[in-house]
PDB file of N, CA and C in Angstrom:
ATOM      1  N   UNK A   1      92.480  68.618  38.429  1.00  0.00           N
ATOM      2  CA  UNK A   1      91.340  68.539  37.531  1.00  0.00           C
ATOM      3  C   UNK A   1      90.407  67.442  38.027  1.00  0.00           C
ATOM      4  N   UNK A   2      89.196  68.021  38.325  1.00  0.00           N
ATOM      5  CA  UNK A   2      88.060  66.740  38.456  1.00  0.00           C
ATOM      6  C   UNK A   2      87.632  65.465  37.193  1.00  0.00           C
ATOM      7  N   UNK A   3      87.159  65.007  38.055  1.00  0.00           N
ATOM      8  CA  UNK A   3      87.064  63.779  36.802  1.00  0.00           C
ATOM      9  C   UNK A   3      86.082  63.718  35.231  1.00  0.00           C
ATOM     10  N   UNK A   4      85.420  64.513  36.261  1.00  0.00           N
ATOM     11  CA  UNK A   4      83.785  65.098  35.166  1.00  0.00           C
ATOM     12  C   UNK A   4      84.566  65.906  34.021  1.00  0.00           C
ATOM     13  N   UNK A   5      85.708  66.766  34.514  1.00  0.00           N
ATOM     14  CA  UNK A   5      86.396  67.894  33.253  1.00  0.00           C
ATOM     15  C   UNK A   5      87.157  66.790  32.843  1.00  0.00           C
ATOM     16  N   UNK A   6      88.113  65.959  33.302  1.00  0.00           N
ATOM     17  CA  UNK A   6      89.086  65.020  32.477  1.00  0.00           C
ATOM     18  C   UNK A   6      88.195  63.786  31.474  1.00  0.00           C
ATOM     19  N   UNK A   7      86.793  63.519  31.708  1.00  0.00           N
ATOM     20  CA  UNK A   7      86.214  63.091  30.586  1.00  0.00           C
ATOM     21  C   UNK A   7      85.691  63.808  29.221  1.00  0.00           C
ATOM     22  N   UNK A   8      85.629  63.283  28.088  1.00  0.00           N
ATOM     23  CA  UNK A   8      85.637  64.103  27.163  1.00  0.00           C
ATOM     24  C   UNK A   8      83.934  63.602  26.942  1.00  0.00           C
ATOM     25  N   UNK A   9      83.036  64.682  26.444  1.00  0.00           N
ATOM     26  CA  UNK A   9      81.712  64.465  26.630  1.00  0.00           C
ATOM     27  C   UNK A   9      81.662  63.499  24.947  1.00  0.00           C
ATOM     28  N   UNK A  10      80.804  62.717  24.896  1.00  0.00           N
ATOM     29  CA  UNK A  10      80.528  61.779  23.492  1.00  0.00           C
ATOM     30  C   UNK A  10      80.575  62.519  22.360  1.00  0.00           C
ATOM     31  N   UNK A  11      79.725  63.518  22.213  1.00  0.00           N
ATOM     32  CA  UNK A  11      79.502  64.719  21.287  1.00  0.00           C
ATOM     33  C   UNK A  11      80.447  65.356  20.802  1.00  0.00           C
ATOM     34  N   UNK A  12      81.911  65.691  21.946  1.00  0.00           N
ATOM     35  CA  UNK A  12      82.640  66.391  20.849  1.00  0.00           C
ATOM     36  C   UNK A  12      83.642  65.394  20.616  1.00  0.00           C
ATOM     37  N   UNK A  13      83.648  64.576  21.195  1.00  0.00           N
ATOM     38  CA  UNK A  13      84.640  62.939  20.711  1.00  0.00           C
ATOM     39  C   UNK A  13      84.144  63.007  19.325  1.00  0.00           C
ATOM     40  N   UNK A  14      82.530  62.263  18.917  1.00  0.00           N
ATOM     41  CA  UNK A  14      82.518  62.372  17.987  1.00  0.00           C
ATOM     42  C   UNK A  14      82.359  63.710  16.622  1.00  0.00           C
ATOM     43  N   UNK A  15      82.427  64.667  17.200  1.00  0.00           N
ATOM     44  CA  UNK A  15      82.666  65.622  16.384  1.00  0.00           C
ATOM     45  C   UNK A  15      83.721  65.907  15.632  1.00  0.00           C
ATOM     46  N   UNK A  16      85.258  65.734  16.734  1.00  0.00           N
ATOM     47  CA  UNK A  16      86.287  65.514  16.489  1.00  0.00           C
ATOM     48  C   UNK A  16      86.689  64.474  15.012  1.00  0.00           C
ATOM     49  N   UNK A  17      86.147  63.435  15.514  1.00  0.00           N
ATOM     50  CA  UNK A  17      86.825  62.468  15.033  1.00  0.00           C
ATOM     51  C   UNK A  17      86.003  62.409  12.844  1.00  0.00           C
ATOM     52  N   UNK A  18      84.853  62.815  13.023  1.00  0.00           N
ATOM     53  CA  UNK A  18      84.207  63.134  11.922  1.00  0.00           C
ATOM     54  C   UNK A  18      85.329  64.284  11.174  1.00  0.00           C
ATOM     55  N   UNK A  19      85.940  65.259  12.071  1.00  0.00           N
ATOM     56  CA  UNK A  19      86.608  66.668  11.192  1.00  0.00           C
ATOM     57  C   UNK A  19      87.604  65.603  10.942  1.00  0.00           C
ATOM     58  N   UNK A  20      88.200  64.924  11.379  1.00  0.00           N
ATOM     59  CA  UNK A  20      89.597  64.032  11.291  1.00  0.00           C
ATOM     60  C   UNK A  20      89.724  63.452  10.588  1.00  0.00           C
ATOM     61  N   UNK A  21      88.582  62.682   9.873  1.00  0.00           N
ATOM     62  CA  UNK A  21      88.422  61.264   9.116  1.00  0.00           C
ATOM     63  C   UNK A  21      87.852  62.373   7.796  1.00  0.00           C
ATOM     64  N   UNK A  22      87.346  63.161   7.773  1.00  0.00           N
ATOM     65  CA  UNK A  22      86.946  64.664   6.903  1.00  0.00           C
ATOM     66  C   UNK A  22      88.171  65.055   5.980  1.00  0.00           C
ATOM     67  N   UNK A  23      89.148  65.368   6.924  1.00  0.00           N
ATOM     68  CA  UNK A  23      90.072  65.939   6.724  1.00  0.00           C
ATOM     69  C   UNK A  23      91.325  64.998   6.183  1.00  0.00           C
ATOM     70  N   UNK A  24      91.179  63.905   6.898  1.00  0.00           N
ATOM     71  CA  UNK A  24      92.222  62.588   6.320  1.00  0.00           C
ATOM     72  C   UNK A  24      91.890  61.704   4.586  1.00  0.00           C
ATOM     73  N   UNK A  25      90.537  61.924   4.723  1.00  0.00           N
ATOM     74  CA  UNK A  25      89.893  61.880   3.320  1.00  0.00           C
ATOM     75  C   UNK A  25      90.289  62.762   2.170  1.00  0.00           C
ATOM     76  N   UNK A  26      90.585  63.828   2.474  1.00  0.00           N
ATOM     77  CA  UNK A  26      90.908  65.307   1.123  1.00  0.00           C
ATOM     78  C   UNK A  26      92.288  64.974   1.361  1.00  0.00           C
ATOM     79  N   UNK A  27      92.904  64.614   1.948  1.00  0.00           N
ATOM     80  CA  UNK A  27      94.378  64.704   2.247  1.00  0.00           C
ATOM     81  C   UNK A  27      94.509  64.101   1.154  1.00  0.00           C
ATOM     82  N   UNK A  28      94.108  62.972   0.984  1.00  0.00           N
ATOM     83  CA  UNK A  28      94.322  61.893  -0.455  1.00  0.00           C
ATOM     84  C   UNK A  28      93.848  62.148  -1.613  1.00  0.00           C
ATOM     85  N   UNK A  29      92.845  63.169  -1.671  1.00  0.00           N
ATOM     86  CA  UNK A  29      92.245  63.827  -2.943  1.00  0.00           C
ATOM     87  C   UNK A  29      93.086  65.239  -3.204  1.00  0.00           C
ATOM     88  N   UNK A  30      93.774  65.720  -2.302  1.00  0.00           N
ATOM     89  CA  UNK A  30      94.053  67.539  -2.756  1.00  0.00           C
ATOM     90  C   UNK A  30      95.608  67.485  -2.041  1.00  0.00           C
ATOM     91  N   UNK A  31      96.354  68.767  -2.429  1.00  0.00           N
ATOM     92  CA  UNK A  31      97.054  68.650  -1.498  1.00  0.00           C
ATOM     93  C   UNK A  31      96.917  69.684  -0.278  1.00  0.00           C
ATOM     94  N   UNK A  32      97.645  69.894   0.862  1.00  0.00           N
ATOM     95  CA  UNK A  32      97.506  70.355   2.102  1.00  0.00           C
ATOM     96  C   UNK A  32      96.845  71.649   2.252  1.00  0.00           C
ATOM     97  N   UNK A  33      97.544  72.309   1.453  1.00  0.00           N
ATOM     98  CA  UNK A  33      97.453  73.945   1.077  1.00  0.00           C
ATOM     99  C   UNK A  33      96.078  74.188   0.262  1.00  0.00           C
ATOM    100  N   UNK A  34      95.782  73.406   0.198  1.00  0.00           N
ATOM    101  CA  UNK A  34      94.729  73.718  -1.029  1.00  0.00           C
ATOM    102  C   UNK A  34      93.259  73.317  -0.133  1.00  0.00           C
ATOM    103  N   UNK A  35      93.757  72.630   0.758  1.00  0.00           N
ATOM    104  CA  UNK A  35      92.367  72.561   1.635  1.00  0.00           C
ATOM    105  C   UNK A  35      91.611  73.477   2.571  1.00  0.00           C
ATOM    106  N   UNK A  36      90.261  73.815   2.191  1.00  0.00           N
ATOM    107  CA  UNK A  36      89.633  74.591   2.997  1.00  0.00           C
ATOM    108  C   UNK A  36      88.854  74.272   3.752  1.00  0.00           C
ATOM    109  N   UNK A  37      88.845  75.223   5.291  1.00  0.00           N
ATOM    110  CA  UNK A  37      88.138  74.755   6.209  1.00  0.00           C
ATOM    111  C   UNK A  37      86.251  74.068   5.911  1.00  0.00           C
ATOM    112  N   UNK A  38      85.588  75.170   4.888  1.00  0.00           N
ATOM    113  CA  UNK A  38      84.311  74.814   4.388  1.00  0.00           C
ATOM    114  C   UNK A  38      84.584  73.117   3.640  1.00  0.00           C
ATOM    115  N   UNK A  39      85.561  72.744   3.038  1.00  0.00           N
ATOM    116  CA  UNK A  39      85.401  71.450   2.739  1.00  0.00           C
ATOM    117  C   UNK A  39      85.825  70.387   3.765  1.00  0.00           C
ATOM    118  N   UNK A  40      86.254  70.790   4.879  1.00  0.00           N
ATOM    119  CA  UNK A  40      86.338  69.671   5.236  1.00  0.00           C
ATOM    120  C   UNK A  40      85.144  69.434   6.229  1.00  0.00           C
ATOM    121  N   UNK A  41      84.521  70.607   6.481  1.00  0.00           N
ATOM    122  CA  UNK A  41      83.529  71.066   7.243  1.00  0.00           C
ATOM    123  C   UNK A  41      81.687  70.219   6.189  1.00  0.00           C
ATOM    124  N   UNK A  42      82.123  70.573   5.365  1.00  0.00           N
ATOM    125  CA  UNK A  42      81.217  69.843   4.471  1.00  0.00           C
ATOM    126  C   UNK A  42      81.376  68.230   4.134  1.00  0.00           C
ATOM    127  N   UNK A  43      82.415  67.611   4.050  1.00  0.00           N
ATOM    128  CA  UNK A  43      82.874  66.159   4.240  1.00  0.00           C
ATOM    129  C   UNK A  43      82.617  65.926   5.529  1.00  0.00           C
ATOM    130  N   UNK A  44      82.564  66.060   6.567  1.00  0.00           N
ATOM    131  CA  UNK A  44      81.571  65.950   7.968  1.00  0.00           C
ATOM    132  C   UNK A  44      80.309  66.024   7.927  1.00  0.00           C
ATOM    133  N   UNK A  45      79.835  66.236   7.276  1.00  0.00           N
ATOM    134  CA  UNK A  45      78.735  67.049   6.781  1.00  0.00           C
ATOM    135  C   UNK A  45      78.339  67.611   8.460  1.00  0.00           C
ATOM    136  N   UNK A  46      78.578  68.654   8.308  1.00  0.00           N
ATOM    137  CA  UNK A  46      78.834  69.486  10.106  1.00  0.00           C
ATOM    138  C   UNK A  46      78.691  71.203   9.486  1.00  0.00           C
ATOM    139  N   UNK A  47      78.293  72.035  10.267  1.00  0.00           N
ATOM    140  CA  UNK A  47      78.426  73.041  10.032  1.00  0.00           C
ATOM    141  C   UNK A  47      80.303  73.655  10.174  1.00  0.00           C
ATOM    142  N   UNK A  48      80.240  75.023   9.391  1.00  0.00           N
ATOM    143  CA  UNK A  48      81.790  75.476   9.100  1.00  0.00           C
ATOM    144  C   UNK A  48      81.726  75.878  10.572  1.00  0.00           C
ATOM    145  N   UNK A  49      80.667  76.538  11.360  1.00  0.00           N
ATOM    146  CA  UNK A  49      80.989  77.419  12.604  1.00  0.00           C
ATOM    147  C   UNK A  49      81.326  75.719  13.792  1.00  0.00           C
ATOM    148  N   UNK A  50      80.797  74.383  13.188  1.00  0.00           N
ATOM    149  CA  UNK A  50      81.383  73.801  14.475  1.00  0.00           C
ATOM    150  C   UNK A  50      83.075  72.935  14.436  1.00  0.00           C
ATOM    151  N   UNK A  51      83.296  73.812  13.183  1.00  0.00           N
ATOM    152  CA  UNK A  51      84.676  73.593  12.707  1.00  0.00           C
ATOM    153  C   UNK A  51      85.618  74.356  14.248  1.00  0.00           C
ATOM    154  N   UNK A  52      85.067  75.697  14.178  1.00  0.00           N
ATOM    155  CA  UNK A  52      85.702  76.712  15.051  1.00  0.00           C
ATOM    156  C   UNK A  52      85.185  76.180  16.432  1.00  0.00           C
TER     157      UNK A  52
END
């Protein structure tokens, strides 16, 4: 693997890390099962399609 592919571009670092901290947030409000992709997609405030 070149080095350019083994860096991760800024954009989806922070995209990532927004669904994560999204998603680690409802964890403490709901439980597991009960969470949907549109809310955590909306606690990012990010679109649902850049969920996928």
């Amino acid at each position: 693997m070149s080095r350019e592919k083994a860096r991760m571009d800024p954009r989806v670092r922070r995209t990532r890390e927004m669904l994560w901290n999204a998603l680690i947030a409802l964890l403490y409000e709901k439980d597991y099962n009960k969470i949907r992709v549109n809310e955590i997609a909306e606690r990012a405030t990010l679109n649902r399609t850049t969920f996928y």
